[in-house]
Protein backbone atom coordinates (compact mmCIF):
# COMPACT_ATOMS: atom_id res chain seq x y z
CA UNK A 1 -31.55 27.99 -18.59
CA UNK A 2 -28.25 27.14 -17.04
CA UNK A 3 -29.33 23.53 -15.22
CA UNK A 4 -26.38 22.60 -13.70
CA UNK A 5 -26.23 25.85 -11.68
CA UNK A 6 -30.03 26.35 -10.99
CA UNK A 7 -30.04 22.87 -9.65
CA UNK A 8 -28.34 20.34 -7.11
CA UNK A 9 -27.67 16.67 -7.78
CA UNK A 10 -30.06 16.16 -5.13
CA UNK A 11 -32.68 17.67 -7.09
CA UNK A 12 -32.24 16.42 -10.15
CA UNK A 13 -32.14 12.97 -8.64
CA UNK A 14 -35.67 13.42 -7.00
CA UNK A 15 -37.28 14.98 -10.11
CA UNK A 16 -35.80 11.76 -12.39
CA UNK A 17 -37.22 9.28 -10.25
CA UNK A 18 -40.78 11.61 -10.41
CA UNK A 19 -40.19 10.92 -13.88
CA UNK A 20 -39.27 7.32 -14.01
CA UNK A 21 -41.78 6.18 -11.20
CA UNK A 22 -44.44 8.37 -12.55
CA UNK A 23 -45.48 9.23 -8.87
CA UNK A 24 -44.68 10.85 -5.65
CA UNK A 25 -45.01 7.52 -3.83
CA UNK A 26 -42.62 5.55 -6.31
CA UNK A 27 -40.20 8.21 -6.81
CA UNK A 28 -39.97 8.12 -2.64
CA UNK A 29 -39.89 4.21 -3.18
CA UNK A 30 -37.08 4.34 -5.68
CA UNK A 31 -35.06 6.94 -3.23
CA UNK A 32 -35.66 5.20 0.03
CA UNK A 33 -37.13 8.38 1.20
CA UNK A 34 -40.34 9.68 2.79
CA UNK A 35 -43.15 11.36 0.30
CA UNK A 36 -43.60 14.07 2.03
CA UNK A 37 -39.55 14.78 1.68
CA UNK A 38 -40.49 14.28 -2.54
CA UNK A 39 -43.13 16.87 -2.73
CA UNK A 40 -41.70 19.19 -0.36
CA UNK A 41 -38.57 19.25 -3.03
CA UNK A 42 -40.52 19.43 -6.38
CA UNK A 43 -42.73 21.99 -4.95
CA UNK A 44 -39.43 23.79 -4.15
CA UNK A 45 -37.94 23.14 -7.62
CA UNK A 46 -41.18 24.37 -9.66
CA UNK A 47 -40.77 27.46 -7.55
CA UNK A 48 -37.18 28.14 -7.72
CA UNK A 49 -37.37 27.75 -11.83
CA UNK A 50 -40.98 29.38 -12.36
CA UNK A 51 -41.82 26.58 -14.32
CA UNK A 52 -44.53 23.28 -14.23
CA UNK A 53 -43.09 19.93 -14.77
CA UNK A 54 -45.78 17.45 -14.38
CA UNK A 55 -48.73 17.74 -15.22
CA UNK A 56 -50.94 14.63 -13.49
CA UNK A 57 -52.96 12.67 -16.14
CA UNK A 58 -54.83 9.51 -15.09
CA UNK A 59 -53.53 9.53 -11.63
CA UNK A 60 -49.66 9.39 -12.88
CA UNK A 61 -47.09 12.31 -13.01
CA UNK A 62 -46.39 12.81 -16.80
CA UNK A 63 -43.31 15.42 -17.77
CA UNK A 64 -45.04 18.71 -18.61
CA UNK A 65 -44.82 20.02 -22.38
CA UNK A 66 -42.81 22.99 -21.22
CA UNK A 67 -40.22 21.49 -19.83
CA UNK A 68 -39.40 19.06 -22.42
CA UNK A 69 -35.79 21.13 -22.98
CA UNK A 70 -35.29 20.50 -19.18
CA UNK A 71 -36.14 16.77 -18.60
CA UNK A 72 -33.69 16.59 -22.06
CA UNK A 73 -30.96 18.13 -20.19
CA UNK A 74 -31.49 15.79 -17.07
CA UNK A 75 -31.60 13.16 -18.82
CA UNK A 76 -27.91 14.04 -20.28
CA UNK A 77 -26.79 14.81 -16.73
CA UNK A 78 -27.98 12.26 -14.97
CA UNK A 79 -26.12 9.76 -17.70
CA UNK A 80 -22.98 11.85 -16.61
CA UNK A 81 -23.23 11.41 -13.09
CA UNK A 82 -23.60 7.81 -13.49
CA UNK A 83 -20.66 7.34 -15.74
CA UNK A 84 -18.46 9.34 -13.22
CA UNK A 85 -19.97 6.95 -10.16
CA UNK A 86 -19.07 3.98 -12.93
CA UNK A 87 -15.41 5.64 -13.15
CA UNK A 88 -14.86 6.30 -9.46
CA UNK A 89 -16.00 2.64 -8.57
CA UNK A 90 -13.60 1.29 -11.06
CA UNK A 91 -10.74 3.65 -9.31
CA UNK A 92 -11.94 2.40 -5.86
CA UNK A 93 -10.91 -1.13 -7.05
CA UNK A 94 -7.80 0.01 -8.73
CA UNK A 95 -8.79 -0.45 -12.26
CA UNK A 96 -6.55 0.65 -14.90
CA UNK A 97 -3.91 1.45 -12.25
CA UNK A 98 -0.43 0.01 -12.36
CA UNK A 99 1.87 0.70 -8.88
CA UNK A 100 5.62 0.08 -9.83
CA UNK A 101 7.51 -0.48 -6.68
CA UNK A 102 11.44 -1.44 -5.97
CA UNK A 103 12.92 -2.88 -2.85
CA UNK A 104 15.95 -4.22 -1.72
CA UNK A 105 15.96 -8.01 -1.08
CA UNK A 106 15.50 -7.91 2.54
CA UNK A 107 12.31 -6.38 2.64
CA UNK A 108 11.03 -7.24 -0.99
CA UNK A 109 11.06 -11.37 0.56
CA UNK A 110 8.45 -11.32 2.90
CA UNK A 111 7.43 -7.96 4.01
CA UNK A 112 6.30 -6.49 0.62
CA UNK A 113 4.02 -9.30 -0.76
CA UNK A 114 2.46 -9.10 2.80
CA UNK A 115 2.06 -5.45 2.32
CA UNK A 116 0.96 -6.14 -1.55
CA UNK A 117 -1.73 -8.41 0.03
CA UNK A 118 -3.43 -5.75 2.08
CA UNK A 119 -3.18 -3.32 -0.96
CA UNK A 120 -5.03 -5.85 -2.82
CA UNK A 121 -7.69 -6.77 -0.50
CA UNK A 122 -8.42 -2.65 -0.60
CA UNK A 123 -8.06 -2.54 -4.59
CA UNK A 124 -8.91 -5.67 -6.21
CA UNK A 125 -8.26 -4.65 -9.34
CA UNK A 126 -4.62 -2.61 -9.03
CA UNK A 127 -1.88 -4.25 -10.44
CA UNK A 128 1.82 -3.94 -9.13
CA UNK A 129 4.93 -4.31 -10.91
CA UNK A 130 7.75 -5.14 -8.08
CA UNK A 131 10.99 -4.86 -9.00
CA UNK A 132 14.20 -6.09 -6.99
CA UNK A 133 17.19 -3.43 -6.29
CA UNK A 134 20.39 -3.11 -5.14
CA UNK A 135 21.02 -0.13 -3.16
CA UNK A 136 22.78 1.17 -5.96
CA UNK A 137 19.95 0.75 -7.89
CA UNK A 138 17.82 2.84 -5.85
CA UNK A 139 19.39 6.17 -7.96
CA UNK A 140 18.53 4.83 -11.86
CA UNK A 141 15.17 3.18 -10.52
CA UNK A 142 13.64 6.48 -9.35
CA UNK A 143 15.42 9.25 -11.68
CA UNK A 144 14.50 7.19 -14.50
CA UNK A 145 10.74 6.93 -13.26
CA UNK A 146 10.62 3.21 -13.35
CA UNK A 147 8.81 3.20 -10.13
CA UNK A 148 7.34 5.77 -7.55
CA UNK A 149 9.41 4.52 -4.50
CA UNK A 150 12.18 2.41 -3.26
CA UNK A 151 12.24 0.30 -0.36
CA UNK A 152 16.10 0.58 1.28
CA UNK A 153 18.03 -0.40 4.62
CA UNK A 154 20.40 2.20 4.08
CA UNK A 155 20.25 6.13 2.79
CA UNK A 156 22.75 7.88 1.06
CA UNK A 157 22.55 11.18 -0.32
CA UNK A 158 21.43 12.91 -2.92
CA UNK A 159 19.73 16.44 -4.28
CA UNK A 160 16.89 14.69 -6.02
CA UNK A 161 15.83 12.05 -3.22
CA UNK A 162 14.21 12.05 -0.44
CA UNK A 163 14.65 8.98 1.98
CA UNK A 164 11.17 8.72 4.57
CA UNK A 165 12.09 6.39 7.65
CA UNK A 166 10.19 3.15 7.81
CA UNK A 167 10.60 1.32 10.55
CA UNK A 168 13.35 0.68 12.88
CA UNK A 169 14.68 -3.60 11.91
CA UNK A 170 16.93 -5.21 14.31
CA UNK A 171 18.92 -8.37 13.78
CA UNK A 172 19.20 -11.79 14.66
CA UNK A 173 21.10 -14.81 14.70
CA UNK A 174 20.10 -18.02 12.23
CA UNK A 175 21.38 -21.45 12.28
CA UNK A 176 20.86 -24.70 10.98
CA UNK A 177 17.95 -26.67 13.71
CA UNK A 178 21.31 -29.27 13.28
CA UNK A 179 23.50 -26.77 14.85
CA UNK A 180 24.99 -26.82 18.37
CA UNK A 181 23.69 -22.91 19.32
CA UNK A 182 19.87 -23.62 17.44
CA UNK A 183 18.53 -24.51 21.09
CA UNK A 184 20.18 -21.61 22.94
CA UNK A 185 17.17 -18.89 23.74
CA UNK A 186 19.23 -15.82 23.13
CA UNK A 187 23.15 -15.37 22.32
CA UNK A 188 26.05 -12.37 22.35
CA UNK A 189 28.00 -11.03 19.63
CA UNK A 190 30.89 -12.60 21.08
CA UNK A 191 29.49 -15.51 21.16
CA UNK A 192 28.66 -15.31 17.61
CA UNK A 193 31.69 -14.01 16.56
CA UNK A 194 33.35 -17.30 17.86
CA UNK A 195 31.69 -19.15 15.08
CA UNK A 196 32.68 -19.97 11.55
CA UNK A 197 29.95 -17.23 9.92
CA UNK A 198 28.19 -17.12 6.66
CA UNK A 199 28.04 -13.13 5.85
CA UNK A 200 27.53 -10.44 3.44
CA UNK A 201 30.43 -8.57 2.10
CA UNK A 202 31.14 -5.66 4.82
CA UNK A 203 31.76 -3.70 1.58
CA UNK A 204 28.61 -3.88 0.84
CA UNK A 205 26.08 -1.45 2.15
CA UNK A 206 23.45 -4.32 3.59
CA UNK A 207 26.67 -6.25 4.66
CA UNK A 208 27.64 -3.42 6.34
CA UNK A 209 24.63 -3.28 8.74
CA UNK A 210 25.52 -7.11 9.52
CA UNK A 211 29.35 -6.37 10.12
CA UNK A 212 28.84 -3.28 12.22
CA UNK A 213 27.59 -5.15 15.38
CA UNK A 214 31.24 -6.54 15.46
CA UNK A 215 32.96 -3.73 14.96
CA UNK A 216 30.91 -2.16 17.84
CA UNK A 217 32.04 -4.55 20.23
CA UNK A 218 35.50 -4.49 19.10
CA UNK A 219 34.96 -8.42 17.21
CA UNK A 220 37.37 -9.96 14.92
CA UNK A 221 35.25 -12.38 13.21
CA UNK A 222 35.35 -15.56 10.64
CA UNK A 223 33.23 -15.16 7.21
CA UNK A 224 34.01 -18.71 5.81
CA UNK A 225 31.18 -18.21 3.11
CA UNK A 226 30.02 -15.04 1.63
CA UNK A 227 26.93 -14.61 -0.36
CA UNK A 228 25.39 -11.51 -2.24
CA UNK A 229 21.76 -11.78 -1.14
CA UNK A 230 19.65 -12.60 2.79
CA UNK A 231 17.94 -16.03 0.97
CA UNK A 232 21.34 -16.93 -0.57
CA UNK A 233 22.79 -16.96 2.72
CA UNK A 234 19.70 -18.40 4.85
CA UNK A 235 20.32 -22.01 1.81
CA UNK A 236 24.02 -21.96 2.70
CA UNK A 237 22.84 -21.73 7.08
CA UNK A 238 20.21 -24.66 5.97
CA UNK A 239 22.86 -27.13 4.94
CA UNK A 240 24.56 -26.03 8.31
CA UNK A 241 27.63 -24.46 6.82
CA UNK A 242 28.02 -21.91 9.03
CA UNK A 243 25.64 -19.86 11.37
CA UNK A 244 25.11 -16.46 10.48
CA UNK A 245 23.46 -12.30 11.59
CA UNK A 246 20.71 -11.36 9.40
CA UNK A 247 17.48 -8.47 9.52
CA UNK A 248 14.42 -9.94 11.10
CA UNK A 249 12.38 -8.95 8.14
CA UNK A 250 14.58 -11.54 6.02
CA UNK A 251 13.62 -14.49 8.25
CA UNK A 252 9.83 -13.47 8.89
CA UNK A 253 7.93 -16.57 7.97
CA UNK A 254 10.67 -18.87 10.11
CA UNK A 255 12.42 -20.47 7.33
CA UNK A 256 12.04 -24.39 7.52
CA UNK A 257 14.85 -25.83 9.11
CA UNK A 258 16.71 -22.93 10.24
CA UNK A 259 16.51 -21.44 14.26
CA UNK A 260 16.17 -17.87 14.52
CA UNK A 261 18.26 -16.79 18.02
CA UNK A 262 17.75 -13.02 19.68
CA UNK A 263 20.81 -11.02 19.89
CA UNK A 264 21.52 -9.96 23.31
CA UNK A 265 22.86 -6.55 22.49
CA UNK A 266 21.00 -3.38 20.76
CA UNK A 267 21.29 -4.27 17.15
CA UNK A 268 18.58 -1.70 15.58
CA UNK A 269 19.01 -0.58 12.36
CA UNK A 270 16.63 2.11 10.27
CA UNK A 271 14.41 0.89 7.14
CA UNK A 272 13.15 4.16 4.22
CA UNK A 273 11.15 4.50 1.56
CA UNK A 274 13.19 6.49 -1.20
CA UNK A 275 11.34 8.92 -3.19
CA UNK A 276 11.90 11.60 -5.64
CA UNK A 277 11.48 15.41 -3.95
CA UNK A 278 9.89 16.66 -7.45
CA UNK A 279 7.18 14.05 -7.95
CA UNK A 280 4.58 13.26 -5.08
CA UNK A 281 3.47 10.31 -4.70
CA UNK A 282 -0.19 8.42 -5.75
CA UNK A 283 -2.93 7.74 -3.21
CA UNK A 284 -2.05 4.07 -3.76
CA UNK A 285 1.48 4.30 -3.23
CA UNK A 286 0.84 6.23 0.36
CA UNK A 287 -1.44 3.58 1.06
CA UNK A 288 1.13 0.74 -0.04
CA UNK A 289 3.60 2.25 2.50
CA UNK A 290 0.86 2.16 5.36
CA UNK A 291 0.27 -1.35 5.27
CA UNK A 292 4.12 -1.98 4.67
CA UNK A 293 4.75 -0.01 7.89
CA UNK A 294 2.17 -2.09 9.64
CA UNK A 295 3.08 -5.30 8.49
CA UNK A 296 6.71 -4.53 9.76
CA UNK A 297 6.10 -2.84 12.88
CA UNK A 298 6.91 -4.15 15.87
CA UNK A 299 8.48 -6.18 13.57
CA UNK A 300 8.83 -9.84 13.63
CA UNK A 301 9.73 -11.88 16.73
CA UNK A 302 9.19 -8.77 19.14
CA UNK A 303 9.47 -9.21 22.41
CA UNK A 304 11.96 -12.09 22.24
């Protein structure tokens, strides 16, 4: 007799507790059922496999002799089915799962451990390997399967990657509180560009999303100080070395000591997640890039 097929989980889980309860009323008990739901389905299980399995002796419901085999079988699928509820609880908390994720700086600072905190709160038990990337990075991180997705303010591109838009950053000014422009509510590019400026090379692919806003306009500009990295640059604006244009997503949690001024013009600029085409991605990594997206859209100081 072919169980699994003859039967449904539903079944099988009334005619255990039968079993274990050793009556209608405490199998209905142990199911949070009614009684009459309990007898309707063993009456309709005795009849759909032309066999008795209780017999009732001293007022209890005792496994029939017949179906010995088939209380031996339930037995061995109802261990099964709890073992596979066991293993899909520890997968709802992210046991035995490791997420490797890469990010450029600007994002990696603030926005991903906010996103890694909502990940977390879903799977308790994940664990995350976060790794920090250069854009030129991006290529050797996710060809060499280090990680299942990069976090980038820039594309480029190539056959083998596939760059999903995040959100849309913008940028903003940041000074030293100490600073003559820290009190101003807004300021211009010209303005800025006025300004002995602490900046990212313009060579560089994030430096060239800060220098582009003065290019637009036409801007010659002063970079007394130039630094590889957002928080590298945010230290040298603390000591009030220079002011200087970084992303929003950089300056999220308000740095101590350090104004953060709205740009007057359109400085938008668009945020991906880099993938590989060939490999799609876990449950958990889609779900990592849903909180990220919420945690940076609007995006910080909207509005202002």
């Amino acid at each position: 007799m072919a169980i699994q097929t003859a039967l449904t989980l539903r079944q099988i889980e009334v005619i255990r507790a039968v079993m274990v309860s050793g009556s209608i009323v405490g199998a209905a008990r142990l199911l949070n059922v009614s009684q009459p739901g309990v007898s309707r389905t063993m009456k309709h299980v005795e009849s759909q496999l032309k066999i008795r399995l209780f017999t009732r002796t001293g007022g209890r419901y005792v496994p029939a002799p017949e179906a010995r085999d088939v209380f031996s079988q339930l037995q061995d699928v109802h261990k099964k089915i709890n073992d596979l509820q066991f293993s899909i609880g520890q997968l709802e908390r992210g046991r035995d799962v490791q997420l490797a994720i890469g990010s450029v700086p600007s994002i990696a600072n603030v926005m991903v451990p906010r996103a890694i905190a909502g990940l977390t709160g879903r799977f308790p038990d994940i664990r995350v390997n976060i790794e920090l990337l250069k854009i030129e990075e991006a290529i050797d991180y996710l060809m060499l399967n280090r990680g299942e997705l990069a976090c980038m303010s820039y594309r480029f591109d190539h056959p083998s990657i596939t760059f999903d838009p995040l959100v849309t950053g913008r940028l903003v000014c940041v000074a030293s509180n100490a600073h003559p422009i820290a009190a101003l509510a807004s300021i211009s590019t010209e303005e800025i560009s006025r300004l002995p400026l602490i900046g990212i090379d313009p060579n560089d692919p994030y430096g060239a999303i800060m220098a582009a806003i003065f290019e637009r306009e036409s801007l010659q500009y002063d970079t007394v100080i130039r630094a590889r990295f957002g928080t590298t640059v945010l230290g040298l604006v603390k000591q009030n070395l220079g002011i200087a244009v970084l992303d929003s997503f950089t300056v999220a949690d308000q740095p101590e000591g350090i104004a953060v001024i709205p740009i007057r013009e359109e400085t938008g600029f668009q945020t991906y997640v880099a993938r590989r085409n060939d490999i799609g991605l876990s449950g958990f990594a889609e779900q990592f890039i849903e909180i990220l997206k919420r945690e940076m859209s609007p995006g910080p100081l909207a509005g202002q």
